[in-house]
Protein backbone atom coordinates (compact mmCIF):
# COMPACT_ATOMS: atom_id res chain seq x y z
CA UNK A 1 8.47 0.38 21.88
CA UNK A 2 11.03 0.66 24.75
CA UNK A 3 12.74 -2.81 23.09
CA UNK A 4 12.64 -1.02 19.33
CA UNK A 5 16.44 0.21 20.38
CA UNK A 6 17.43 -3.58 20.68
CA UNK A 7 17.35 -5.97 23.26
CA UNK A 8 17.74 -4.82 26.96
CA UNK A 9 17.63 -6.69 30.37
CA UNK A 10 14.96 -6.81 32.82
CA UNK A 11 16.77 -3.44 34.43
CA UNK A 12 17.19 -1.62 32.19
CA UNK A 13 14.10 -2.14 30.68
CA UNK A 14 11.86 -1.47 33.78
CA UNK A 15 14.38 1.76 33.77
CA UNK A 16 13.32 2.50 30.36
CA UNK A 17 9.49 2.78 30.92
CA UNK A 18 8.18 5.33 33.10
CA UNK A 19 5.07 5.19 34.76
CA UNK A 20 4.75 1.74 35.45
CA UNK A 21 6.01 -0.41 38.40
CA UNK A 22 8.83 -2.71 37.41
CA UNK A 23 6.32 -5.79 38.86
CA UNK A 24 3.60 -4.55 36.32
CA UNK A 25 6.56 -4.55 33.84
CA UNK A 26 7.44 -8.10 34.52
CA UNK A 27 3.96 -9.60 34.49
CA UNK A 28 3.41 -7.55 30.76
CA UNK A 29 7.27 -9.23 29.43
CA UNK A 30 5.65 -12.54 30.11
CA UNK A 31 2.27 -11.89 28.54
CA UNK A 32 4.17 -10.37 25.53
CA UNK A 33 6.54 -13.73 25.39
CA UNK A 34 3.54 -15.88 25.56
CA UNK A 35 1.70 -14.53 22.59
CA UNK A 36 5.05 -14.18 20.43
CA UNK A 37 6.06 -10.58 20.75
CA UNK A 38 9.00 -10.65 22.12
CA UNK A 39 11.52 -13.50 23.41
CA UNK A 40 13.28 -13.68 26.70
CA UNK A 41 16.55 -15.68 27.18
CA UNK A 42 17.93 -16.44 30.28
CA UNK A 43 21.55 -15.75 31.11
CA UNK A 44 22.60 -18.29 33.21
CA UNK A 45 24.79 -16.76 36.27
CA UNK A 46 23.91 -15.86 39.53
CA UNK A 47 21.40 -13.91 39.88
CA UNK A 48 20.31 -15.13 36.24
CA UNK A 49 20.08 -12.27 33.64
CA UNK A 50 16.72 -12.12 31.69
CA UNK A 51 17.50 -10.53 28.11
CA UNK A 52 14.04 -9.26 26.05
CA UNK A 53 14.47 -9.26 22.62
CA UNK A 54 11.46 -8.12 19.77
CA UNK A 55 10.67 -11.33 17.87
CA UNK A 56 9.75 -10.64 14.20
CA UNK A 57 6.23 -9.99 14.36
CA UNK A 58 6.97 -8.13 17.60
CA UNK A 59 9.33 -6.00 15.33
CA UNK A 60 6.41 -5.08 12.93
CA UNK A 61 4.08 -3.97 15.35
CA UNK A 62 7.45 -1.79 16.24
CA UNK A 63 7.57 -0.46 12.96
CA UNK A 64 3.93 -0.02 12.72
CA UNK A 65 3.19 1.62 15.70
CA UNK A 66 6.36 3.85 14.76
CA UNK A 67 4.98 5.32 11.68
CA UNK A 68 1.74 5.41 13.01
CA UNK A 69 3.05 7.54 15.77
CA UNK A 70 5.31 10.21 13.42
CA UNK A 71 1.77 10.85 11.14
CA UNK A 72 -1.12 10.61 14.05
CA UNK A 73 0.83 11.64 17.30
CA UNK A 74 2.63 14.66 18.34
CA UNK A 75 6.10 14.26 19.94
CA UNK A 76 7.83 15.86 22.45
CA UNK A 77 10.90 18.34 22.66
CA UNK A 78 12.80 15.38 22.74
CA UNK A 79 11.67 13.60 20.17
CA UNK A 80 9.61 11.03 22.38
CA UNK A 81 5.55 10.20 22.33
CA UNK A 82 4.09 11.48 25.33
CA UNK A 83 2.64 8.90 27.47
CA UNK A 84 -1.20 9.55 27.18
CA UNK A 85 -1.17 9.41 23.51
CA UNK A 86 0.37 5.78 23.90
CA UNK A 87 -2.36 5.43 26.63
CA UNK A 88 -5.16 6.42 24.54
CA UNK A 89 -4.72 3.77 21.45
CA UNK A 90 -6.26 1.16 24.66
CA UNK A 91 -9.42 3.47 23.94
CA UNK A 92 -9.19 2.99 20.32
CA UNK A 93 -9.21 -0.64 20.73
CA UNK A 94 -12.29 -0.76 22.93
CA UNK A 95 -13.92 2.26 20.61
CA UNK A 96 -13.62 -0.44 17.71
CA UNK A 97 -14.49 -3.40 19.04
CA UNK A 98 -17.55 -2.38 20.97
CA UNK A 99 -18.93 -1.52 17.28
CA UNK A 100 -19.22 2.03 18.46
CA UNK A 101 -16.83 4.28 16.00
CA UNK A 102 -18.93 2.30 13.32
CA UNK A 103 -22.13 3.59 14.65
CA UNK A 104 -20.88 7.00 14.74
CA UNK A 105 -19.13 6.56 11.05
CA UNK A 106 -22.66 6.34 9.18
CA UNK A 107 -24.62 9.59 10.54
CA UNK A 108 -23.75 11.83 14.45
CA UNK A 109 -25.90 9.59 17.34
CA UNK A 110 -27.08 10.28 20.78
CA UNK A 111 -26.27 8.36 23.63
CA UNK A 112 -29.63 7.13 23.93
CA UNK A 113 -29.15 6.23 20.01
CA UNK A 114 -26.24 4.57 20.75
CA UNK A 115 -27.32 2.61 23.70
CA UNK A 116 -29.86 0.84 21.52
CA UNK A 117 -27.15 -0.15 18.97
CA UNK A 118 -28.05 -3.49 20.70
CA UNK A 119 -24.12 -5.13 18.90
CA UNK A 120 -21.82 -4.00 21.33
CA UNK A 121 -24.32 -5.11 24.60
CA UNK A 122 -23.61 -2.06 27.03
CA UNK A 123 -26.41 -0.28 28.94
CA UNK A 124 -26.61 3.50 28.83
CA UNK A 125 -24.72 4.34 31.62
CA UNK A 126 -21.83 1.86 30.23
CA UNK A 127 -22.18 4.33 26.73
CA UNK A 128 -22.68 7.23 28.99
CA UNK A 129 -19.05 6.45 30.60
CA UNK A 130 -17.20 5.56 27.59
CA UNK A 131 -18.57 8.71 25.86
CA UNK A 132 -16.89 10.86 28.59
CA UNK A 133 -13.97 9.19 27.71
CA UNK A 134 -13.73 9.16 24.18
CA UNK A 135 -14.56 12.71 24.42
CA UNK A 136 -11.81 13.41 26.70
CA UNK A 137 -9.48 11.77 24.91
CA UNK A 138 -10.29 13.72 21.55
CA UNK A 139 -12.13 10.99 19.87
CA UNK A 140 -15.69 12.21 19.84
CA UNK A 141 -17.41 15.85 19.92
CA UNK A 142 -20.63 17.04 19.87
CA UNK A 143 -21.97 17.57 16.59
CA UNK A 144 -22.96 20.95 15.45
CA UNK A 145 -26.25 22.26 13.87
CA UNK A 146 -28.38 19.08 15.02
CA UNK A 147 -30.93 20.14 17.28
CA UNK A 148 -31.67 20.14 20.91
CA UNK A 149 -30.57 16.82 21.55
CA UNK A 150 -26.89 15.81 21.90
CA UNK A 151 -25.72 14.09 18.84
CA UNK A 152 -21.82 13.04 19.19
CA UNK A 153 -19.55 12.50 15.51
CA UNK A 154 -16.33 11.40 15.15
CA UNK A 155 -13.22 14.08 15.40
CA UNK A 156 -10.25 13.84 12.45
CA UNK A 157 -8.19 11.66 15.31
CA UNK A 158 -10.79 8.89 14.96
CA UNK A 159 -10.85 8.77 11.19
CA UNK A 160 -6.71 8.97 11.42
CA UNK A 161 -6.75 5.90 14.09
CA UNK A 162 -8.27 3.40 11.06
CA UNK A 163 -4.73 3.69 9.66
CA UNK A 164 -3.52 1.87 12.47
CA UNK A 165 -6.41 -0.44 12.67
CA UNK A 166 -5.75 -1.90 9.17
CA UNK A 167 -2.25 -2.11 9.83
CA UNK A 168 -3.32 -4.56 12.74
CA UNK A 169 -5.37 -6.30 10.61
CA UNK A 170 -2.53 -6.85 7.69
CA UNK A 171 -0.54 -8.02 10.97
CA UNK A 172 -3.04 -10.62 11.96
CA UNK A 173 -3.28 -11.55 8.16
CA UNK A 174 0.77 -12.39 8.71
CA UNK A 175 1.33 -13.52 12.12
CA UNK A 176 -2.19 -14.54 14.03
CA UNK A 177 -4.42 -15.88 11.29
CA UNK A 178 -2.70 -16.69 8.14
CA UNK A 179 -5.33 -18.61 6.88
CA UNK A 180 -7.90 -15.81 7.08
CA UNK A 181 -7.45 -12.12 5.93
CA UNK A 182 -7.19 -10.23 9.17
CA UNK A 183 -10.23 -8.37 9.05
CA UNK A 184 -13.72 -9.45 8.51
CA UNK A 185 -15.73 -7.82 5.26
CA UNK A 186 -17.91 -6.06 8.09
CA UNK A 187 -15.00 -4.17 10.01
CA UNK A 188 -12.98 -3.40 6.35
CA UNK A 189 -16.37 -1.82 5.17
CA UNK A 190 -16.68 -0.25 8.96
CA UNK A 191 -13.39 1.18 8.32
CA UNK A 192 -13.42 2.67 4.91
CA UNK A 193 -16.44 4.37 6.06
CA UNK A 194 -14.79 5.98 8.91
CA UNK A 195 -12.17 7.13 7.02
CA UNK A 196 -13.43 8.44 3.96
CA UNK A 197 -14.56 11.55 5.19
CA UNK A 198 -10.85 12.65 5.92
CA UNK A 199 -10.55 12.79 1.92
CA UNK A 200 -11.50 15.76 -0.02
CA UNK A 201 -11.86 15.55 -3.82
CA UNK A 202 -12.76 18.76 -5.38
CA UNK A 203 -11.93 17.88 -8.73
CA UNK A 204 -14.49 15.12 -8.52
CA UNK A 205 -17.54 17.35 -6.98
CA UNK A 206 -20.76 16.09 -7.57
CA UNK A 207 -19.57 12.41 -8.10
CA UNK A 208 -21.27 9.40 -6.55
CA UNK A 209 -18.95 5.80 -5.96
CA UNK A 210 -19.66 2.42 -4.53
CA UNK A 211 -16.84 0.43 -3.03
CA UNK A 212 -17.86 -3.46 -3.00
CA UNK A 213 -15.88 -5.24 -0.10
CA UNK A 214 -15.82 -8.87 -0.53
CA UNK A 215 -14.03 -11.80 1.49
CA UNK A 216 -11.46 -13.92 0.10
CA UNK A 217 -12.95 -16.30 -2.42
CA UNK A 218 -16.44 -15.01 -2.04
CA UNK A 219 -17.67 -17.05 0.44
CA UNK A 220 -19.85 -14.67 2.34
CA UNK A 221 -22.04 -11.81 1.14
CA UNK A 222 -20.20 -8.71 -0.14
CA UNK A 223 -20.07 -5.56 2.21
CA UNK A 224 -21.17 -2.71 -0.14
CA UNK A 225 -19.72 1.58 1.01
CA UNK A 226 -21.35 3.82 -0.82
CA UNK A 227 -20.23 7.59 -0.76
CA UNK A 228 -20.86 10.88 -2.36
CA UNK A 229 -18.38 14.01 -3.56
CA UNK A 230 -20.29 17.34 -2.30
CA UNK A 231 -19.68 20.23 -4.87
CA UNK A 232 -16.57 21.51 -2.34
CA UNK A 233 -15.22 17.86 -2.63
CA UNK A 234 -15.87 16.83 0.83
CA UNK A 235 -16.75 13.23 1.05
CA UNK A 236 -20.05 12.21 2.87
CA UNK A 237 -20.78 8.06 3.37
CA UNK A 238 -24.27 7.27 2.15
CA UNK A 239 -26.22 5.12 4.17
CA UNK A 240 -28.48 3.94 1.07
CA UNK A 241 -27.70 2.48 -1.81
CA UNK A 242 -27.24 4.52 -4.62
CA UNK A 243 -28.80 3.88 -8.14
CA UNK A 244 -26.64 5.60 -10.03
CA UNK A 245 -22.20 6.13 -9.81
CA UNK A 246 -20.16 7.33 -11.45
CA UNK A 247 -17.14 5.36 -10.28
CA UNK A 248 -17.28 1.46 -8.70
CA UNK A 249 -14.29 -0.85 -7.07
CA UNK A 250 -14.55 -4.47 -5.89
CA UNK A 251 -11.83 -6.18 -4.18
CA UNK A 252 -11.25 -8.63 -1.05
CA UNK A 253 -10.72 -7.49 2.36
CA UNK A 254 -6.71 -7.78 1.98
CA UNK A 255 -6.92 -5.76 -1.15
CA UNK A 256 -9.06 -2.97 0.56
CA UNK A 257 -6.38 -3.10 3.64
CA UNK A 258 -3.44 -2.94 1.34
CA UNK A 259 -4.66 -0.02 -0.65
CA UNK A 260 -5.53 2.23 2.71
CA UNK A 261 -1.79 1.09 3.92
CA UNK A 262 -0.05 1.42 0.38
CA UNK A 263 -2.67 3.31 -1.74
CA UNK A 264 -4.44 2.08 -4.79
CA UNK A 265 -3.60 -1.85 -5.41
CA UNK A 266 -3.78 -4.00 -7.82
CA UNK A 267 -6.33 -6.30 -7.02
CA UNK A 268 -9.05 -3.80 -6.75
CA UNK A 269 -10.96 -4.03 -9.63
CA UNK A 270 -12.39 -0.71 -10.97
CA UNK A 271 -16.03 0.48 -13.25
CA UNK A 272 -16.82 3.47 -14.29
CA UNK A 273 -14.34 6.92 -13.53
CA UNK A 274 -11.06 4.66 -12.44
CA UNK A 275 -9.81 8.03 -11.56
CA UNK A 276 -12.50 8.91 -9.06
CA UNK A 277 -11.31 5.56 -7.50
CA UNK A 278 -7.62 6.05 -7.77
CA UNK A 279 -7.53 10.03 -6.71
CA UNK A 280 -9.96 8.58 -3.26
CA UNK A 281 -7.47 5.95 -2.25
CA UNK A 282 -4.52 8.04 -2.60
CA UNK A 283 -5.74 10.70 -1.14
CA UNK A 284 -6.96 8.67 2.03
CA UNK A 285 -3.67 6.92 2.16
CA UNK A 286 -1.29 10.41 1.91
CA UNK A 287 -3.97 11.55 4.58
CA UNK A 288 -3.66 8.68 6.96
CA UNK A 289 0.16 8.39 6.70
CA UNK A 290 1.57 12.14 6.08
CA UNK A 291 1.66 14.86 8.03
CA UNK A 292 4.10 17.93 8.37
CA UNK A 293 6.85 16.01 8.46
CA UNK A 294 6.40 14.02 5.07
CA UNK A 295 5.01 10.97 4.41
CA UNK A 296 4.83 7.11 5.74
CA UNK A 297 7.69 6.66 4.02
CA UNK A 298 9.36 9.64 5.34
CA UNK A 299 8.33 8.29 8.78
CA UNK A 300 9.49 4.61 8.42
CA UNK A 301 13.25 5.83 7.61
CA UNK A 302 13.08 8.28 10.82
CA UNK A 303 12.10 4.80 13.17
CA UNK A 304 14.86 3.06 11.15
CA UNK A 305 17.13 6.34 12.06
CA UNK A 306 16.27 6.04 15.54
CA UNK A 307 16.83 2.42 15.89
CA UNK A 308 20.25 2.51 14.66
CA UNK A 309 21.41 5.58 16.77
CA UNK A 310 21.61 8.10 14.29
């Protein structure tokens, strides 16, 4: 983010970064070089001038985690993220990949619940810790109304940080693994299912949907969502398959990605009420990307606005 301004020197960019030790700094720059990020070019002189410029895929991470930041994160006075909401996205990325959020997306868990969601391989007192943490950090609360025993749900910050999960997966699709789609059919059913609930469709009360997600060319077996409209248009996942919708969508994973990142696409193909389907993903994409200050759009020109100085 500190290199989003254009390329700076070693100084100046250790300057630019607070809270870290310029050595800490240094050994980051290289790991960030070495997996394509960013580039650094040697001035030759003496001493030698290191200058760390954002290579293209570097730059859309920029832009990503820029508009990700002006609809999810609050700023500062001065127009700057603070540092623990930067800090906290490390949480989101162990919160994803431990399978956890995706336990939590189908129905509120304990920790002992949790512990013996055997995918993720931690004992209890590894889900105990990372519990306290994801609580602190505003990703989990306790649900209300479920008995004596603790049951945790996700909070509206969890559901919003799947906007910036399938704009890492689109990424991957472009610059890690273009010969794949980014995200398996698993973790782009995992996140539709997180998300949905941030969607309310009152106009569609009492409506039932599937949402089929399939990988490119078929190859595996499909990854079926299934969700229902409560009567004050509230969305609720269903864990069951449902006889009976009303509206149905099939598409691959990239499809499914595009439309939470650039609502409804093309490649989606609809059954049934195509406007249940069509009013869902818009909704969930003006909820993931907008917030007081307009939309993703909105958001992308303010980065671009920054960039340049104005």
């Amino acid at each position: 983010m500190a290199l989003g301004d254009g390329p700076l020197r070693t100084k100046e960019l250790t300057a630019g970064i607070a809270g870290y030790a310029p050595r800490t700094i240094y050994r980051y720059s290289t790991t960030l070089a070495e997996i394509g990020l960013i580039d650094r070019d040697e001035e030759p002189g003496v001493p030698s001038k290191v200058v760390h410029t954002l290579t293209e895929s570097g730059r859309e991470l920029f832009d990503l985690l820029g508009t990700y930041a002006s609809a999810s994160l609050k700023r500062l006075p001065n127009g700057e993220i603070a540092a623990p909401d930067w800090g906290a996205l490390a949480v989101v990325a162990d919160f994803w990949e431990t399978g956890i959020i995706d336990a939590l997306s189908r129905e509120p868990r304990s920790l002992t619940e949790l512990a013996h969601h055997r995918e993720h391989g931690l004992s209890f007192h590894q889900i105990s810790r990372r519990a306290t943490l994801l609580s602190r950090e505003g990703f989990i609360e306790v649900a209300k109304g479920r008995g004596r025993r603790r049951r945790y749900t996700l909070t509206p910050k969890a559901r919003r940080a799947t906007g910036l999960i399938a704009g890492i997966g689109r990424w991957r699709r472009r610059h890690v693994v273009p010969e794949g789609s980014g995200l398996s059919t698993a973790e782009a059913a995992g996140l539709m299912r997180v998300a949905l609930p941030l969607v309310a469709l009152p106009a569609h009360g009492g409506k039932r949907f599937e949402l089929k997600i399939v990988s490119v060319g078929e190859r595996v077996a499909a990854e079926p969502v299934w969700g229902a409209v409560e009567r004050n248009g509230a969305i609720v996942n269903c864990p069951d398959p449902l006889e009976d919708v009303d509206g149905a969508a099939h598409g691959d994973v990239m499809a499914w990605v595009d439309s939470v990142l650039d609502g409804p696409r093309n490649g989606l193909k609809v059954h049934g009420d195509s406007q249940l389907i069509v009013d869902c993903l818009r909704q969930l994409h003006a909820t993931l990307w907008q917030n007081g200050n307009g939309s993703a759009a909105a958001a992308a020109k303010a980065v671009a606005a920054r960039r340049n100085g104005a």
